[in-house]
C-alpha atoms as a PDB file:
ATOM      1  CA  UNK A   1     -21.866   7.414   1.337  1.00  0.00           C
ATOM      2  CA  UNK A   2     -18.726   6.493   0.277  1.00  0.00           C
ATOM      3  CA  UNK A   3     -15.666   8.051   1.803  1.00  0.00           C
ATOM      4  CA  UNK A   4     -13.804  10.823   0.186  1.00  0.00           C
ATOM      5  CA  UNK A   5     -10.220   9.278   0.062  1.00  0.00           C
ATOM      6  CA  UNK A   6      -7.106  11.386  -1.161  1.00  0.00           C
ATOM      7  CA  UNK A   7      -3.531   9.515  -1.548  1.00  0.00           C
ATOM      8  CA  UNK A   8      -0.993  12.077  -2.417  1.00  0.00           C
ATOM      9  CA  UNK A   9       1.831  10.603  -5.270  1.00  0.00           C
ATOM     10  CA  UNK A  10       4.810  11.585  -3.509  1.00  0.00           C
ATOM     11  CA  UNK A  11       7.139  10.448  -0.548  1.00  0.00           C
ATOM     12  CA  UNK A  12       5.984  11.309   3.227  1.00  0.00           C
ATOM     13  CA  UNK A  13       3.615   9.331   5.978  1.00  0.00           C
ATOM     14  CA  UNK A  14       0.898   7.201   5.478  1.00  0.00           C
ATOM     15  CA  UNK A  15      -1.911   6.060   8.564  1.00  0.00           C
ATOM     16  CA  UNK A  16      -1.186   2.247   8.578  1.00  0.00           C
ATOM     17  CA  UNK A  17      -4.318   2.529  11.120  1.00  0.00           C
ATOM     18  CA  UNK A  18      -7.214   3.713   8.660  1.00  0.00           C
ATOM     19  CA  UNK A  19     -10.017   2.175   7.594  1.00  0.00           C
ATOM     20  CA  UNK A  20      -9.418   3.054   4.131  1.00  0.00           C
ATOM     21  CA  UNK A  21      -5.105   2.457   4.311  1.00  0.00           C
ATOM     22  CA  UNK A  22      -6.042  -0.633   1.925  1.00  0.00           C
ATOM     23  CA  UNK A  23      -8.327   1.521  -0.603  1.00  0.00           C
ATOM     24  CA  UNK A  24      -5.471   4.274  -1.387  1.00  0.00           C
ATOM     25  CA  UNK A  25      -2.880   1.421  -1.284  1.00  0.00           C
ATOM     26  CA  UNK A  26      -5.384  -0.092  -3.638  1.00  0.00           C
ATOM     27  CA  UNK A  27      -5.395   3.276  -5.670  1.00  0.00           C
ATOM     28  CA  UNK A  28      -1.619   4.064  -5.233  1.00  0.00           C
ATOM     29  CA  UNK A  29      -0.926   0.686  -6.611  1.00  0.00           C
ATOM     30  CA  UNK A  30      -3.888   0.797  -9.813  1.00  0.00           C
ATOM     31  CA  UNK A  31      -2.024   4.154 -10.831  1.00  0.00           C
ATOM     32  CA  UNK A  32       1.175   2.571 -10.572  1.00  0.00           C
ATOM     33  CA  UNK A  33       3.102   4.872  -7.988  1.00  0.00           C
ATOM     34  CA  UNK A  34       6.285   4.521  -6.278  1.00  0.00           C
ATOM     35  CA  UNK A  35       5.822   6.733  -3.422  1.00  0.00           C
ATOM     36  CA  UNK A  36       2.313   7.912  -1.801  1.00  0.00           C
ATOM     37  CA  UNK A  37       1.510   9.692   1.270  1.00  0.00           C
ATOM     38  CA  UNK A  38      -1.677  10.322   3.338  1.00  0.00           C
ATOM     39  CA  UNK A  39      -0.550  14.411   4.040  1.00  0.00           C
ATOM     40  CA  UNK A  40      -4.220  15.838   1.826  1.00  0.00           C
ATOM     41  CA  UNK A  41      -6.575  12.957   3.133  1.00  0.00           C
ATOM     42  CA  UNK A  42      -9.075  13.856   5.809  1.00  0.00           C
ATOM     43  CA  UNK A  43      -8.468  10.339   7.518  1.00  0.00           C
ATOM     44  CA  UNK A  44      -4.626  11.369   7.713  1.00  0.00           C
ATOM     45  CA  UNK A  45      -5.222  10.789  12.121  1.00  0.00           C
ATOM     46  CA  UNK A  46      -7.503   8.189  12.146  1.00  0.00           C
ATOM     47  CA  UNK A  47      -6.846   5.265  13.976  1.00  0.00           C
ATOM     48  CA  UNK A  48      -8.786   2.203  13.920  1.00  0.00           C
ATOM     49  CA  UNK A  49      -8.189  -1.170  15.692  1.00  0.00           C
ATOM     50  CA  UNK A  50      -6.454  -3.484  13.508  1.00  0.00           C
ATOM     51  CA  UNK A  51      -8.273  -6.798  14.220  1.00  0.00           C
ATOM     52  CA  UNK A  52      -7.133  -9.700  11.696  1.00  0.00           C
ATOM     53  CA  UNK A  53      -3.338 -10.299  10.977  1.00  0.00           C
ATOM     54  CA  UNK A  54      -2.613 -12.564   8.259  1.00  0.00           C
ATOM     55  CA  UNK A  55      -0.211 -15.592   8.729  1.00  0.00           C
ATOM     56  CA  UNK A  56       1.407 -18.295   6.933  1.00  0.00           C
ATOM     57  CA  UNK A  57       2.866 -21.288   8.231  1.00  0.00           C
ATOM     58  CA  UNK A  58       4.695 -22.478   5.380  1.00  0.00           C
ATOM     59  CA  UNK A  59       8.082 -21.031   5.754  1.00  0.00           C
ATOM     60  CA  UNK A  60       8.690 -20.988   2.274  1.00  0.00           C
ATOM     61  CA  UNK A  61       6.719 -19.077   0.964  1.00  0.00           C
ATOM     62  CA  UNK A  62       6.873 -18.595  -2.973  1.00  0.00           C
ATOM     63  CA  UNK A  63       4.800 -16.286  -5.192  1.00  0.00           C
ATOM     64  CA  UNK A  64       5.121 -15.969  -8.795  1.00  0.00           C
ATOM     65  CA  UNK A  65       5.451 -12.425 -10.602  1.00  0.00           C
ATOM     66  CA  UNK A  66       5.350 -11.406 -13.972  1.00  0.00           C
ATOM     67  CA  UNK A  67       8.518 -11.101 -15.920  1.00  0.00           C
ATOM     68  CA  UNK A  68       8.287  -7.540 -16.349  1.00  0.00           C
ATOM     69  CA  UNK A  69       8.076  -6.933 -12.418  1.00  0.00           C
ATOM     70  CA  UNK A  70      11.048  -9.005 -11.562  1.00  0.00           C
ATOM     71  CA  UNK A  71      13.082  -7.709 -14.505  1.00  0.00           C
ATOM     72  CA  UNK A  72      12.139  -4.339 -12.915  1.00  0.00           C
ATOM     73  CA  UNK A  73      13.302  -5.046  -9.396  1.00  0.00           C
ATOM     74  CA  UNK A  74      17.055  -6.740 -10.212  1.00  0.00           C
ATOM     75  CA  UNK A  75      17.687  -3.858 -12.073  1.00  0.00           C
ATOM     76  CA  UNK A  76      17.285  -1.674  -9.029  1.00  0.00           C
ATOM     77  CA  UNK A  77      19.655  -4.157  -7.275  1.00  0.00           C
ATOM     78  CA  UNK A  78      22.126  -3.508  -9.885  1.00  0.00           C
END
């Protein structure tokens, strides 16, 4: 059965410690939203061991975005 999952587009406090924090981050990102909260989600108090961290070793780290993101975020800096 798959888990009944409800982000809320709007600012407030989201679980970093569900099991599902990468599905609404998944949906909050897919429906393009600035701000989304976990305030309406059942698994608002979950907390689940966070096993893996990723790391890089390479310093430098460089990742390539479309023009219309970047063009998006130095305008916010302006």
């Amino acid at each position: 059965m798959k888990p009944r999952l409800n982000p809320v587009c709007k600012k407030g406090e989201r679980n970093l410690y569900c099991l599902y924090y990468g599905d609404c981050l998944d949906h909050a990102v897919n429906h393009r939203w600035r701000h989304w909260n976990c305030s309406e989600c059942s698994y608002k108090f979950t907390q689940e061991v966070v096993n893996a961290v990723r790391t890089v070793d390479d310093s430098n780290i460089f990742y390539e975005l479309p023009p219309s993101f970047s063009a998006e975020v130095w305008h916010t800096f302006d």
